[in-house]
N, C-alpha and C. Protein backbone atom coordinates (compact mmCIF):
# COMPACT_ATOMS: atom_id res chain seq x y z
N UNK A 1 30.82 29.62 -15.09
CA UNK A 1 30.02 28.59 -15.73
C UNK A 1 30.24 27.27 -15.01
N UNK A 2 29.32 26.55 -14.79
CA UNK A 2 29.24 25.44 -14.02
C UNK A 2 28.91 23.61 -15.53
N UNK A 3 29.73 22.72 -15.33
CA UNK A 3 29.84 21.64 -15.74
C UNK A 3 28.17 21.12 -15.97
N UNK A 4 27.75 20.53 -17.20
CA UNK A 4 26.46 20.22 -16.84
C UNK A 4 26.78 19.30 -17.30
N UNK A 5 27.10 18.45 -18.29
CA UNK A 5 27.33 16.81 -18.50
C UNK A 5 28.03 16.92 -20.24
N UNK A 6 27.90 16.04 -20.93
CA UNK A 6 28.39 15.06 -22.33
C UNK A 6 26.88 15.15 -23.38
N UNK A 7 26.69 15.41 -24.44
CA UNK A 7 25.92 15.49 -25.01
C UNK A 7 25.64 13.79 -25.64
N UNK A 8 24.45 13.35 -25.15
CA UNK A 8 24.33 11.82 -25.53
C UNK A 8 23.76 11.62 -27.38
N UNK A 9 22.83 12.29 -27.47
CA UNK A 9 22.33 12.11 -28.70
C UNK A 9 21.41 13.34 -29.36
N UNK A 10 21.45 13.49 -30.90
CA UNK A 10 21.05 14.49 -31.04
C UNK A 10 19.12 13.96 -31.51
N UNK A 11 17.83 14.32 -31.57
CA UNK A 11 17.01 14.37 -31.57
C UNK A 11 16.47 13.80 -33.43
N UNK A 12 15.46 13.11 -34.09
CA UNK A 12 15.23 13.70 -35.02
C UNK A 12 14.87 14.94 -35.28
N UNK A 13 13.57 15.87 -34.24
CA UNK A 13 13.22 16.63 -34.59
C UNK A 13 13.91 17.86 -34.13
N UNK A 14 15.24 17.68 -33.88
CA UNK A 14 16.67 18.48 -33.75
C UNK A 14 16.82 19.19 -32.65
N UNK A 15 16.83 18.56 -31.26
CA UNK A 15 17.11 18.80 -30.02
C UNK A 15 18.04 17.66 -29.18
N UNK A 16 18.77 18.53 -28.39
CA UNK A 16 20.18 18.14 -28.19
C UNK A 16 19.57 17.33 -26.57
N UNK A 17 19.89 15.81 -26.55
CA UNK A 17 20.23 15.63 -25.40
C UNK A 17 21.45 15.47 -24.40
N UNK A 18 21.29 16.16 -23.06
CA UNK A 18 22.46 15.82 -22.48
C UNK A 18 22.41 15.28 -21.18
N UNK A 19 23.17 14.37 -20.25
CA UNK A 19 22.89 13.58 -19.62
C UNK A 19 23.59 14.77 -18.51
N UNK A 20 23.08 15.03 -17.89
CA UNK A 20 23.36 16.10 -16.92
C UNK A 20 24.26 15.32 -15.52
N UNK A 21 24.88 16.12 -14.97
CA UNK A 21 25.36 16.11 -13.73
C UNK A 21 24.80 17.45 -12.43
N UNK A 22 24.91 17.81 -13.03
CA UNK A 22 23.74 19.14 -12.41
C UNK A 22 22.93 19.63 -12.90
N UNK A 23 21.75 19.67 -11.82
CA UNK A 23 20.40 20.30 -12.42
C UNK A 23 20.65 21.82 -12.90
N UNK A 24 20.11 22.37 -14.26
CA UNK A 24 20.07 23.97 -14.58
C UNK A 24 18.92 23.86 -14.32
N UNK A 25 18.84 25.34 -14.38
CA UNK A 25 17.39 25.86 -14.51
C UNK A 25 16.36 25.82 -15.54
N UNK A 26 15.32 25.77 -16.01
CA UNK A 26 14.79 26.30 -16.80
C UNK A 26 14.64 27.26 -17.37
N UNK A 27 15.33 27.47 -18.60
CA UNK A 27 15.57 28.34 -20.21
C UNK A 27 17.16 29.04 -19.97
N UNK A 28 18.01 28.10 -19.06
CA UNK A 28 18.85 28.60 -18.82
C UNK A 28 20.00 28.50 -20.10
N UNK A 29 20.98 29.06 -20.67
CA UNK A 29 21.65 29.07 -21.53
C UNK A 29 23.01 27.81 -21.39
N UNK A 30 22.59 27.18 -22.29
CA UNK A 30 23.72 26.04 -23.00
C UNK A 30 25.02 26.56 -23.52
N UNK A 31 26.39 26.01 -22.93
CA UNK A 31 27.37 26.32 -23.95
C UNK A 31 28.23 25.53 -24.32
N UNK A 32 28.87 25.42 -24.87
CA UNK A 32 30.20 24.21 -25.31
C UNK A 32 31.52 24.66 -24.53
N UNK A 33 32.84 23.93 -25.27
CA UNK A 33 33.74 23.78 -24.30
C UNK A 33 34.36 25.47 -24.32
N UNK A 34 33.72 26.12 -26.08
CA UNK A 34 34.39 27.43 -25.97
C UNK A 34 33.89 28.39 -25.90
N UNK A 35 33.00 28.58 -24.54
CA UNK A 35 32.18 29.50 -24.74
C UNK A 35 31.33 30.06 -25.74
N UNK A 36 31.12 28.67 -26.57
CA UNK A 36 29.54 29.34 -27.81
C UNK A 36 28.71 29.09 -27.08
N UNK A 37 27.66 29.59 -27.38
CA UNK A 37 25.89 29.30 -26.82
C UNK A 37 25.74 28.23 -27.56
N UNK A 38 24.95 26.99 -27.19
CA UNK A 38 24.56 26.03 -28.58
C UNK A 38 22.85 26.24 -28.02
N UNK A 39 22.57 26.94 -27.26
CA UNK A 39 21.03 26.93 -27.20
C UNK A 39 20.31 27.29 -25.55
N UNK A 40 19.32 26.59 -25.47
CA UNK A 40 18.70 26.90 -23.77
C UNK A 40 18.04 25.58 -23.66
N UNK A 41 17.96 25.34 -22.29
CA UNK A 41 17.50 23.84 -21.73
C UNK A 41 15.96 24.37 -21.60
N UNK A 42 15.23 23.40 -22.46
CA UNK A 42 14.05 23.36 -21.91
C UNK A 42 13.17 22.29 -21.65
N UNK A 43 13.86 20.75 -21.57
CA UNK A 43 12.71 20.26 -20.53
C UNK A 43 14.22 19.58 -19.82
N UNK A 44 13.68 18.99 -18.38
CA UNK A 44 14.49 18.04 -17.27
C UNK A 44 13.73 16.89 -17.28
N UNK A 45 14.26 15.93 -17.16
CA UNK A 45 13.60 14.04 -17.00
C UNK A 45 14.11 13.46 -16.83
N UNK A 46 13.77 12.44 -16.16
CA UNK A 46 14.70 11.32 -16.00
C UNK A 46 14.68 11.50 -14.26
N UNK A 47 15.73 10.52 -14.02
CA UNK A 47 16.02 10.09 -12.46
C UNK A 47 16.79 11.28 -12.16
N UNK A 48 16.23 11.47 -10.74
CA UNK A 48 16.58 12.55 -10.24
C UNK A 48 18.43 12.51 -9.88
N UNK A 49 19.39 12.15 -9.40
CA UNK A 49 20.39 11.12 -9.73
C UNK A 49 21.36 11.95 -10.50
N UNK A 50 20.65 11.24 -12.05
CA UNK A 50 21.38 12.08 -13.40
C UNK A 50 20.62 12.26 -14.38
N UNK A 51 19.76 13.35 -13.98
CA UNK A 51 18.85 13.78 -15.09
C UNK A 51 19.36 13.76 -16.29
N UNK A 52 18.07 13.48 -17.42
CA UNK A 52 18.21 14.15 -18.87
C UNK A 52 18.09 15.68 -19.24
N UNK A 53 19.05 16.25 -19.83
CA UNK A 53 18.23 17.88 -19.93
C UNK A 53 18.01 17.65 -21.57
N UNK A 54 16.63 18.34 -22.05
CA UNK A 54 16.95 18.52 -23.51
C UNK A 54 16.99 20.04 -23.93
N UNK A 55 17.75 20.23 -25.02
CA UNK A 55 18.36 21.67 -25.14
C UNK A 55 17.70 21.96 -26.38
N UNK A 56 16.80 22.92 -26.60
CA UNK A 56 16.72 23.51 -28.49
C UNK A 56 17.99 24.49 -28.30
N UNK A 57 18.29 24.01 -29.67
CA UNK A 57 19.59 24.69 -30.31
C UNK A 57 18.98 26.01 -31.06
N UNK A 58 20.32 27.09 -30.67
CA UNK A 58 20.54 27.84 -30.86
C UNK A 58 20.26 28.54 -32.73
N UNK A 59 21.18 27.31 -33.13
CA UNK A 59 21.41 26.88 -34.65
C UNK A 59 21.19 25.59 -35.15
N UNK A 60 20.74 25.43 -36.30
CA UNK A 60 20.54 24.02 -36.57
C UNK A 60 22.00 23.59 -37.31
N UNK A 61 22.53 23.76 -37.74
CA UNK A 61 23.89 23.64 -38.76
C UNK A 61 24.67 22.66 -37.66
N UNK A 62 25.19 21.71 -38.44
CA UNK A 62 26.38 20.55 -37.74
C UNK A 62 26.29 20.43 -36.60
N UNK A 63 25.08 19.57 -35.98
CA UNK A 63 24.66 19.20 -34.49
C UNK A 63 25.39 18.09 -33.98
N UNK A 64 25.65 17.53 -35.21
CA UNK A 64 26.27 15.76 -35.20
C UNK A 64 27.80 16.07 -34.40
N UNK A 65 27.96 17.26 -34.43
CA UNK A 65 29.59 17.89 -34.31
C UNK A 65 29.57 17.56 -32.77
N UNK A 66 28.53 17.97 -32.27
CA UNK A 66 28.39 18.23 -30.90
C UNK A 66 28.58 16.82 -29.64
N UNK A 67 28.30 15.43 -30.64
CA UNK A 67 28.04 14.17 -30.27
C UNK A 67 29.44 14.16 -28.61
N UNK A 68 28.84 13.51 -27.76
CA UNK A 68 30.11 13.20 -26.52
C UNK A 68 30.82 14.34 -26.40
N UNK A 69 30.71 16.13 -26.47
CA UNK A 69 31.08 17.02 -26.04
C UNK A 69 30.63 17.31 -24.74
N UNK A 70 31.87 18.05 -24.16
CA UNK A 70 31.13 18.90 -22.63
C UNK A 70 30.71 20.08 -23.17
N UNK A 71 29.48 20.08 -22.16
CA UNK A 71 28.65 21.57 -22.49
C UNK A 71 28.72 22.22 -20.74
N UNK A 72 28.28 23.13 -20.76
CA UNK A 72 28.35 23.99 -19.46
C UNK A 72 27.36 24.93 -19.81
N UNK A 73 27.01 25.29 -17.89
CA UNK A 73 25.39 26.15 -17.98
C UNK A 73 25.89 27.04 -17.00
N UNK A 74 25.44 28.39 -17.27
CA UNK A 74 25.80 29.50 -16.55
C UNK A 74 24.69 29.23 -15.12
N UNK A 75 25.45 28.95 -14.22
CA UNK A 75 24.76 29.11 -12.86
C UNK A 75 24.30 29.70 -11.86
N UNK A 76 22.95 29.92 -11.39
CA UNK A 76 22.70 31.23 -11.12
C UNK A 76 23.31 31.13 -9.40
N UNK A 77 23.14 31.87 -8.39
CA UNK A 77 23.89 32.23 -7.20
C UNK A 77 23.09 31.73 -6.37
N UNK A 78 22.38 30.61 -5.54
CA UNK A 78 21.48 30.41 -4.83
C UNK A 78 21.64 31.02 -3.47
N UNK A 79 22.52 31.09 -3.04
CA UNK A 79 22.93 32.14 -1.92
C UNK A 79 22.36 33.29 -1.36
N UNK A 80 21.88 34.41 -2.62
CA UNK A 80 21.73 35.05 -2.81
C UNK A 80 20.06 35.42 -2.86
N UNK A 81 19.55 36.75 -2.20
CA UNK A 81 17.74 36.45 -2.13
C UNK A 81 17.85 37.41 -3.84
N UNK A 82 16.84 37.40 -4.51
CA UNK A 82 16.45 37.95 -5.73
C UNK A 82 16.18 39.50 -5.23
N UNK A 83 16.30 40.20 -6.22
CA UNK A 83 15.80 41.88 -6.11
C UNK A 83 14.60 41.90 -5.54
N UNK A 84 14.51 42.98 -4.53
CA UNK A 84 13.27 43.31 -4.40
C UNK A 84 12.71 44.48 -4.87
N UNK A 85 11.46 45.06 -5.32
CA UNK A 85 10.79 46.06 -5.68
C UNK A 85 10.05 46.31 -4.80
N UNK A 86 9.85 47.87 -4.37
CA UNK A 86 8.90 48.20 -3.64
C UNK A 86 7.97 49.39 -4.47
């Protein structure tokens, strides 16, 4: 799992922002410091720099918990070419 940033603020309409240090992917899976899922990133904005990611949560229950936590995003292998099918 790779470092993605500090969770800045939580949303009214209950989506998690986090101020990223590395770009994820799109619908890639969100986690906290102990390996829970808290959800998947689905939009990127902001300055390219230190993007915003915003995350829908997983669960709605005690988001406020989450305030100035590290979260981490499973990173995929860029190295690597994708499967091929023939």
């Amino acid at each position: 799992m790779e470092y993605l940033g500090e969770v800045e603020t939580i949303t009214n309409d209950g989506k998690i922002v986090i101020r990223a240090i590395d770009t994820p992917s799109p619908n890639a899976p969100v986690f906290d410091h102990r390996e829970r899922r808290i959800g998947t990133v689905k939009r990127i904005f902001g300055p390219v720099d230190s993007p915003y990611v915003t995350v829908a949560p997983s669960e709605k229950t005690n988001l406020n918990g989450l305030l100035n936590k590290k979260t981490y995003h499973k990173g995929e292998n860029k190295n690597v070419k994708g499967k091929r099918r023939y």
